[in-house]
Protein backbone atom coordinates (compact mmCIF):
# COMPACT_ATOMS: atom_id res chain seq x y z
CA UNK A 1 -11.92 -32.20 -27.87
CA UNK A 2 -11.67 -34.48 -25.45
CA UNK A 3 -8.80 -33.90 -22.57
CA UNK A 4 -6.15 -35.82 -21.20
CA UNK A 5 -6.43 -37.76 -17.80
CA UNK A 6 -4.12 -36.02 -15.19
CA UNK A 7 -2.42 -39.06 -14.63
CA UNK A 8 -0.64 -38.90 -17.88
CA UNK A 9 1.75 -36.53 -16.86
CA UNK A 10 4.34 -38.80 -14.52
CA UNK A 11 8.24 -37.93 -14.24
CA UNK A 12 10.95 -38.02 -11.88
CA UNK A 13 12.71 -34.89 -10.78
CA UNK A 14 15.16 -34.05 -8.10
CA UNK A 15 13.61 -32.51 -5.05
CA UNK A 16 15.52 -29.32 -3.35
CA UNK A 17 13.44 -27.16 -0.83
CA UNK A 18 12.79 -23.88 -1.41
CA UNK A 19 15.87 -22.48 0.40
CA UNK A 20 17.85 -23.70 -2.69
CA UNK A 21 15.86 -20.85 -4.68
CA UNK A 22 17.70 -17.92 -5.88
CA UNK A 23 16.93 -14.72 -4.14
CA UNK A 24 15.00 -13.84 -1.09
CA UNK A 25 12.61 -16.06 0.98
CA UNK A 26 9.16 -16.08 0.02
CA UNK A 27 6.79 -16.82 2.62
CA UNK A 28 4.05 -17.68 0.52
CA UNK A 29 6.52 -20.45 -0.89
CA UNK A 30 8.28 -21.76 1.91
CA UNK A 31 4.69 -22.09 4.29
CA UNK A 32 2.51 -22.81 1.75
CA UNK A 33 1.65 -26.15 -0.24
CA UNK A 34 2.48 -25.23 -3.89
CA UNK A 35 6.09 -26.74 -5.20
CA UNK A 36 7.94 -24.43 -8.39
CA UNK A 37 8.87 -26.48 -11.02
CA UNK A 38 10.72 -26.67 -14.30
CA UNK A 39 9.58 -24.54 -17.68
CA UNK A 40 9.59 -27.81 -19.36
CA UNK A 41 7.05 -29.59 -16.95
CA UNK A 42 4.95 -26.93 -18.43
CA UNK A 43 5.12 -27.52 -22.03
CA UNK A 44 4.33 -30.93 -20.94
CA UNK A 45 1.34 -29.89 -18.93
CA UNK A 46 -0.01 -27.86 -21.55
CA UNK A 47 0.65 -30.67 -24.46
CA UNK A 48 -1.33 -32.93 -22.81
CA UNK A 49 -4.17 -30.22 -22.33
CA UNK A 50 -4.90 -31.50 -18.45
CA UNK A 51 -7.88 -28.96 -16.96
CA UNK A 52 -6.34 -26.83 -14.38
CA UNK A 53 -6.14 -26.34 -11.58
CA UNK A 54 -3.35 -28.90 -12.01
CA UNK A 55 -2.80 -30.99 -8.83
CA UNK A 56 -0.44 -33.36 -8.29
CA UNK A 57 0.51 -36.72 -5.93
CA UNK A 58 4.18 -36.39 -4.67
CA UNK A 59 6.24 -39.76 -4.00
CA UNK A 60 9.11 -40.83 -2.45
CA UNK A 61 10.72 -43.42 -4.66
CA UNK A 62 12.77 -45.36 -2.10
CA UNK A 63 9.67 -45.27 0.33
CA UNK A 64 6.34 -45.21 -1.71
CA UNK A 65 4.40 -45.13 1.71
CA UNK A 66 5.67 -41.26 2.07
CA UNK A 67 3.35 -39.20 -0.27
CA UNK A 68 1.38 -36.17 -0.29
CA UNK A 69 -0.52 -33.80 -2.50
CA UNK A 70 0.39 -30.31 -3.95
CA UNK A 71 0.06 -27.57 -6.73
CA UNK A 72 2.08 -26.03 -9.10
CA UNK A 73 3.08 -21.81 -8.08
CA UNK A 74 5.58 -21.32 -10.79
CA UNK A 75 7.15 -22.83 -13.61
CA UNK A 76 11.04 -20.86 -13.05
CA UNK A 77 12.87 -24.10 -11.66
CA UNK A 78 16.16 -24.86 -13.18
CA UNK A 79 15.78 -27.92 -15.35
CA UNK A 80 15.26 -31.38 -14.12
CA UNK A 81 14.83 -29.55 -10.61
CA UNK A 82 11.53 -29.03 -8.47
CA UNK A 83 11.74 -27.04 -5.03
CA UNK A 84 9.77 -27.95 -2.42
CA UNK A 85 8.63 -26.46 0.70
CA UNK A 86 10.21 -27.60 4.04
CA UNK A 87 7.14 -29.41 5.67
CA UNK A 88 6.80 -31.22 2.55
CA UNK A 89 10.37 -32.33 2.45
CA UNK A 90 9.96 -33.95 5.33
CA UNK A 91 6.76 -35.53 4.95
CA UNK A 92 8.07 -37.38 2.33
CA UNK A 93 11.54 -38.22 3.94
CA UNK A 94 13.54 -36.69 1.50
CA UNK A 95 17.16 -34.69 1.57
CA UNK A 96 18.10 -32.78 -1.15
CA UNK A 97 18.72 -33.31 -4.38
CA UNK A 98 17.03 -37.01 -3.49
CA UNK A 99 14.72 -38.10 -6.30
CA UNK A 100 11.19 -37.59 -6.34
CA UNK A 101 8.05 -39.37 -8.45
CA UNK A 102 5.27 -36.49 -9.41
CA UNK A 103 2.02 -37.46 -11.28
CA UNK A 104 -0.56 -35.53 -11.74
CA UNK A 105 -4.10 -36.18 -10.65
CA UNK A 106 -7.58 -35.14 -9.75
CA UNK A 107 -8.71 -34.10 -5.99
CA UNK A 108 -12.41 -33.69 -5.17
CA UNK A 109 -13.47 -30.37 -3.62
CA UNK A 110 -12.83 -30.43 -0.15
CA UNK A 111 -16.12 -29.33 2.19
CA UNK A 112 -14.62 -29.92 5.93
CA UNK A 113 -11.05 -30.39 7.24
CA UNK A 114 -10.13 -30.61 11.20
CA UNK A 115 -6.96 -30.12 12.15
CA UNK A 116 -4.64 -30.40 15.41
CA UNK A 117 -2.24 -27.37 16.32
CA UNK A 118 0.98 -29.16 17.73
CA UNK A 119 1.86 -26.49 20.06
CA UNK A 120 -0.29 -24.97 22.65
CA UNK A 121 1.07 -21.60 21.44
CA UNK A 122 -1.55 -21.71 18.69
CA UNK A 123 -4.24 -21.11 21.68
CA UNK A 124 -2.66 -17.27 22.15
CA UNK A 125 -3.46 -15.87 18.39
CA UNK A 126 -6.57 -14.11 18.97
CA UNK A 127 -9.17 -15.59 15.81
CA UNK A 128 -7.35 -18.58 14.76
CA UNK A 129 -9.57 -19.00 12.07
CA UNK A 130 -9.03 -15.69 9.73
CA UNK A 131 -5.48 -16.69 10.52
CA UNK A 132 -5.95 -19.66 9.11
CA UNK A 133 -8.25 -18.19 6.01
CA UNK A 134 -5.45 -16.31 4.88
CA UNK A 135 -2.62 -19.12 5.65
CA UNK A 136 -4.55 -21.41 3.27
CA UNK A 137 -4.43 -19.11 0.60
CA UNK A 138 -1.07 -20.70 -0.09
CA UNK A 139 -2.02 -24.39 -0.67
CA UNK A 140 -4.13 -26.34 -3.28
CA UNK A 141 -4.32 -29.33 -1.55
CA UNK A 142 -4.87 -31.11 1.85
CA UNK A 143 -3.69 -34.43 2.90
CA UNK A 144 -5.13 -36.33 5.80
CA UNK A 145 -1.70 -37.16 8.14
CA UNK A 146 0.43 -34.43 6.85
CA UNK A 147 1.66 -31.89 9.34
CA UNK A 148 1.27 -28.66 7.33
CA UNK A 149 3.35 -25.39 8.22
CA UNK A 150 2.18 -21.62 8.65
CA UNK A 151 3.76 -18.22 9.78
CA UNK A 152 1.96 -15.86 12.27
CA UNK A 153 3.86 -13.07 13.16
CA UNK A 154 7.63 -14.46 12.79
CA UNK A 155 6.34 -17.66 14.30
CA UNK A 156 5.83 -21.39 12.66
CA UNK A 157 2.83 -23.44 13.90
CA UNK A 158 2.84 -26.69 12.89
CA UNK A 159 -0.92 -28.26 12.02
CA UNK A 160 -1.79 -32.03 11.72
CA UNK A 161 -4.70 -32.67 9.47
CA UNK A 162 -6.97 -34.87 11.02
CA UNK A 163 -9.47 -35.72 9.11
CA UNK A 164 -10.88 -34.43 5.65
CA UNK A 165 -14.16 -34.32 3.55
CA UNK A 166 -14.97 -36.33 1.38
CA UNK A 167 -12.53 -38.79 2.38
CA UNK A 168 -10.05 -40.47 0.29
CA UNK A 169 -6.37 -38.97 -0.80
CA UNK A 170 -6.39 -35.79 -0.01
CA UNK A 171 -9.23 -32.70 -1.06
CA UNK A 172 -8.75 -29.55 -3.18
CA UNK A 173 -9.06 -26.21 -1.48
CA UNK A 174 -8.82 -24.03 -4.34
CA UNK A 175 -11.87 -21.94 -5.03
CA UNK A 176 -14.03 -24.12 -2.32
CA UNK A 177 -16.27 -23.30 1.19
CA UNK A 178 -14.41 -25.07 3.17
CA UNK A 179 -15.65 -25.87 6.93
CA UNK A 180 -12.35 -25.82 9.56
CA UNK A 181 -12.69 -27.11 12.92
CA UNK A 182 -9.80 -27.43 15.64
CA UNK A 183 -8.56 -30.38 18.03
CA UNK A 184 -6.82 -29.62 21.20
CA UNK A 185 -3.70 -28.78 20.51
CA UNK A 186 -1.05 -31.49 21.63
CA UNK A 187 0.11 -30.63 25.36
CA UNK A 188 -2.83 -29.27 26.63
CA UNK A 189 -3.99 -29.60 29.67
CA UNK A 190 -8.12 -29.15 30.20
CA UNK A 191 -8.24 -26.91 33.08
CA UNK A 192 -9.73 -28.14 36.26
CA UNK A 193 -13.53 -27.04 37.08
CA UNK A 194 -14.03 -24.53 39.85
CA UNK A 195 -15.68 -25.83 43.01
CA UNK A 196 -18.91 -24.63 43.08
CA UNK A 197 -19.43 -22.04 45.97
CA UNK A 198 -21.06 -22.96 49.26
CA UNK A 199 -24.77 -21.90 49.64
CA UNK A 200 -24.42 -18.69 51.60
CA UNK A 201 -25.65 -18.32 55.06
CA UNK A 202 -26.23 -15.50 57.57
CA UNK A 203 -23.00 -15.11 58.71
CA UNK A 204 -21.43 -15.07 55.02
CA UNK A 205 -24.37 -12.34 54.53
CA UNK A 206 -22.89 -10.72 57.30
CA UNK A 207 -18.99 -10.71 56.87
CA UNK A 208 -19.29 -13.11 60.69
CA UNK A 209 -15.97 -14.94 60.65
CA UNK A 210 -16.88 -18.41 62.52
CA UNK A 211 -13.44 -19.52 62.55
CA UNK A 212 -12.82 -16.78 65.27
CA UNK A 213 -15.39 -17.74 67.81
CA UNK A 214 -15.91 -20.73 69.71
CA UNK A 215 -18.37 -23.38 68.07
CA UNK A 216 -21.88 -23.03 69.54
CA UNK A 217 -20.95 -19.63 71.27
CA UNK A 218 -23.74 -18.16 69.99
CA UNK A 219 -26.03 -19.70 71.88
CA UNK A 220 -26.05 -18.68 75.86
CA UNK A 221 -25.18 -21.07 77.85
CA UNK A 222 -24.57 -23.26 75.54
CA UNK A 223 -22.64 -26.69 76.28
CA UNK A 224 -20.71 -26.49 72.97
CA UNK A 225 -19.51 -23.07 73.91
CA UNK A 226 -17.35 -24.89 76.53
CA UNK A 227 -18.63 -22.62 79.76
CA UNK A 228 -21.71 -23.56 81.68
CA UNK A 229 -24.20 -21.09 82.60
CA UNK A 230 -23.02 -20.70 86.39
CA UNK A 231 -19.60 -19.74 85.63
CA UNK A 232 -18.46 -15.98 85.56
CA UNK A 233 -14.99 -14.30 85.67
CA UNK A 234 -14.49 -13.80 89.68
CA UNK A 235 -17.35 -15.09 90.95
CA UNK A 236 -17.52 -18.52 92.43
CA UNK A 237 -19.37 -21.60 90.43
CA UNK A 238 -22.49 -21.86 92.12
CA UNK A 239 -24.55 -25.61 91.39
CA UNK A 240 -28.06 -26.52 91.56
CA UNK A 241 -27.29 -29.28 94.27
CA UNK A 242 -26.31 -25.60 96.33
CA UNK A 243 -28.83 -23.34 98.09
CA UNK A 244 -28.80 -20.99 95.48
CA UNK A 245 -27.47 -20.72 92.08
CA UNK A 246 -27.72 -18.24 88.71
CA UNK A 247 -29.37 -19.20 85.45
CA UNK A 248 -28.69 -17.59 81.97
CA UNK A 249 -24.87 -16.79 83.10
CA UNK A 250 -23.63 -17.78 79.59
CA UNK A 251 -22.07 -15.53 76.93
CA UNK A 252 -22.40 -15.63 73.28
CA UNK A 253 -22.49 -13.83 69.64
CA UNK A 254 -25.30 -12.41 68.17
CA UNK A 255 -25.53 -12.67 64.27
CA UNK A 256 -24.37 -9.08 63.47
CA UNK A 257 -21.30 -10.20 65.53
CA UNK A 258 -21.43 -8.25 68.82
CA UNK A 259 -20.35 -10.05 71.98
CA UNK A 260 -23.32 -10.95 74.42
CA UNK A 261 -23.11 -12.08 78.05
CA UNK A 262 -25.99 -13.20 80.35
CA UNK A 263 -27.29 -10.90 83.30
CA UNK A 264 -28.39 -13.98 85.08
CA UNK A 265 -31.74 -15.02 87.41
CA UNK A 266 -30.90 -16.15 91.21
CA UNK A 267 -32.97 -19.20 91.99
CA UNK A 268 -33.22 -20.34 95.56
CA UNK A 269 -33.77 -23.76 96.40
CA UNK A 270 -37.07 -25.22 97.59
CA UNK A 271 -37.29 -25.23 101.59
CA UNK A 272 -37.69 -29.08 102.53
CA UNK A 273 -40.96 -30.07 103.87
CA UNK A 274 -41.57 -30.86 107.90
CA UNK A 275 -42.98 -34.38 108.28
CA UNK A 276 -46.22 -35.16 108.49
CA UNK A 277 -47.31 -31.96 106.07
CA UNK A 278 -50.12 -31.83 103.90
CA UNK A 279 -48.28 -29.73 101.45
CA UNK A 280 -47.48 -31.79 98.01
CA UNK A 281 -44.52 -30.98 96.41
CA UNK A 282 -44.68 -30.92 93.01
CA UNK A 283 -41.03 -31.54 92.16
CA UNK A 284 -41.46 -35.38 93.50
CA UNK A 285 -43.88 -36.91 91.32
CA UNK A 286 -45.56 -40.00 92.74
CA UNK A 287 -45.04 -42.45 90.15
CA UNK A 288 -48.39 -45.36 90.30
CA UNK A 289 -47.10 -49.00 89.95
CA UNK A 290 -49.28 -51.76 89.39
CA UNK A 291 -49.14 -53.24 92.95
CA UNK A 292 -50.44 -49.67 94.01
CA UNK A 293 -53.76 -50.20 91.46
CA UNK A 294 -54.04 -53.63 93.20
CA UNK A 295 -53.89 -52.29 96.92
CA UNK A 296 -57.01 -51.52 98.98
CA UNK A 297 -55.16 -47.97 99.30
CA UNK A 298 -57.24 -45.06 97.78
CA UNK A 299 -55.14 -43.55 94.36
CA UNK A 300 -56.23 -40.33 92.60
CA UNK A 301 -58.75 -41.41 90.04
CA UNK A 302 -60.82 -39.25 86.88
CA UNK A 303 -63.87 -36.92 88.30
CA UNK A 304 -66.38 -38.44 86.11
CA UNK A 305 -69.50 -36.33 86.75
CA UNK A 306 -72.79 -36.37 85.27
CA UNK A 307 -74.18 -33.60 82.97
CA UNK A 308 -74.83 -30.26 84.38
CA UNK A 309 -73.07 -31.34 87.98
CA UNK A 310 -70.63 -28.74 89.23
CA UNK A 311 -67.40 -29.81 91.75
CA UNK A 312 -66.12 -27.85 94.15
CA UNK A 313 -64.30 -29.93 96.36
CA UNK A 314 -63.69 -32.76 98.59
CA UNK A 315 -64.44 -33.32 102.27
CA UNK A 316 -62.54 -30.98 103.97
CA UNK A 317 -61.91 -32.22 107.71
CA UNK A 318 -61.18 -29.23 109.72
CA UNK A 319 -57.43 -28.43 111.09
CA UNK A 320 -56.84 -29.57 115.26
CA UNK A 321 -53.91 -27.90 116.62
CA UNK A 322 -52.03 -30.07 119.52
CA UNK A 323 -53.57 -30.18 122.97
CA UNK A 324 -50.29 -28.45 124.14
CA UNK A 325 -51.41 -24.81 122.11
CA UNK A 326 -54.80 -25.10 122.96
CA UNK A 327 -56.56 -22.49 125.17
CA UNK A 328 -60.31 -23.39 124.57
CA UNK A 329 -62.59 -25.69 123.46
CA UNK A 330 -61.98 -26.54 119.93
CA UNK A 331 -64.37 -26.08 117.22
CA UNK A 332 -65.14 -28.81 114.77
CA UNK A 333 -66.95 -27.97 111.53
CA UNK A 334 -68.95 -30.99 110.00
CA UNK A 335 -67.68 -32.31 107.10
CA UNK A 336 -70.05 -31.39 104.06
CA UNK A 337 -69.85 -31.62 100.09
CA UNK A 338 -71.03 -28.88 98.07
CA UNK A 339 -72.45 -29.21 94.46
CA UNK A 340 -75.10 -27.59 92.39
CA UNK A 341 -77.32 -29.15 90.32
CA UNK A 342 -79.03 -27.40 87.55
């Protein structure tokens, strides 16, 4: 025998929500998505042998763009009556005892639904998702844009259904392996990245706090330490345009953090030079220009020497001493140049 299509059945009831029921409130009813209606709608059901589970499209006759989807719980509704949960009662913009269009129909099985929490207090239940396992329990059917209701613990969370699959109406979650996955919930706030930490260096290795010490002060004598290496507490600055002065005076920090301070080295300066000395001083370079390369003058040139000739000096003329200091007849050594060739 052939059966009838679910759309067959079609009737208008008026809609109360399920705080209208006799009795006491029934979770499962009033946070769920089944409605309770008449014993008649049943005989009528059952006359027109639709296949169960029997799902139906729920209307809004003064504004047919308000619908949604639900089952049937119970058949104990007073006649011509059909209570409704809360969330569904306002998805379709009704009050009660307003009118209400319900045809039955046929919803495909349901394989993935995403849907939005629209409180961040949804982020504090500790595995939202065997919460929500046991919440669905209570509906038959999903519709993409309704905002369904569950309890948790004495508290409503509102959910928004995103997005279903397959796509169409709305999907049947009866006796189905359904795949949940969650949006942000509204109002929250991604929290801001951590700065990554510096790369550490010796002194983080060794607990050296660098905003305590002087930049550079480290380093003895240093001129970012803001003391130069002459300077020490009661003694007097000594300079190297002075007679004498002190080097490695500084102080500083080694890395394990213990204050340092230089012993210091006395220098004394060089003794000037009488005229007419011999002596070179090696602090005044003689710096060669080209009119001195030009000049007939004699300049320090390269040794070149042939292979296997040895050079020990230059002609050495022998030192005369004034005629005032001298006693005797001078002696004069004749120049010479000595080599060896092998």
């Amino acid at each position: 025998m052939r059966r009838s299509n679910p759309g067959s059945y079609d009737e208008y009831l008026k809609a109360y929500s399920v705080a209208m029921l006799p009795g006491r409130e029934r979770e499962n009813v009033s946070y769920g998505g089944k409605i309770i209606m008449p014993p008649s709608a049943l005989a009528h059901l059952t006359s027109l042998d639709i296949e169960s589970p029997w799902m139906f499209k729920l209307r809004n006759p003064a504004n047919p763009a308000a619908s949604t989807h639900a089952g049937v719980l119970e058949f104990i509704a007073e006649e011509g009556v059909v209570h409704l949960p809360y969330w569904m009662m306002k998805t379709l913009r009704l009050n009660e005892g307003d009118p209400i269009r319900i045809t039955g129909t046929e919803l495909p099985k349901g394989k993935f639904v995403k849907l939005q929490a629209q409180h961040v207090h949804f982020l504090e239940i500790s595995d939202p998702k065997a919460v929500l396992e046991q919440a669905l329990r209570n509906f038959a059917a999903l519709t993409q844009g309704d905002i369904i209701e569950i309890s948790y613990n004495s508290i409503v969370f509102g959910l928004l259904v995103m997005e279903t699959q397959p796509g169409g109406e709305g999907i049947n979650v009866v006796d189905t392996d359904l795949e949940v996955d969650f949006a942000a919930p509204v109002g929250y706030v991604e929290p801001e990245r951590p700065k990554a930490a510096p790369p550490s260096t010796m002194a983080s290795k060794l607990n050296i706090d660098l905003s305590s010490s002087t930049p550079g002060s480290s380093r003895p004598a240093s001129s970012m330490g803001g003391t130069f290496a002459g300077t020490s507490k009661g003694a007097t600055a000594l300079s190297k345009d002075g007679d004498q002065w002190e080097s490695f005076k500084g102080r500083g920090e080694t890395l394990g953090g213990r204050k340092t301070k230089g012993r210091g080295i006395s220098h004394r300066a060089a003794e000037a030079v009488p005229a007419g000395s011999k002596i070179i001083r090696t602090d005044q370079h003689r710096v060669l220009s080209n009119d001195d390369l030009n000049s007939n003058g004699k300049a320090p040139a390269p040794l070149n020497l042939p292979f296997g000739k040895l050079f020990f000096g230059f002609n050495i003329q022998a030192y005369v001493p004034p005629p005032a200091a001298a006693e005797g007849p001078s002696e004069v050594c004749a120049p010479g140049l000595f080599y060896c060739v092998f």
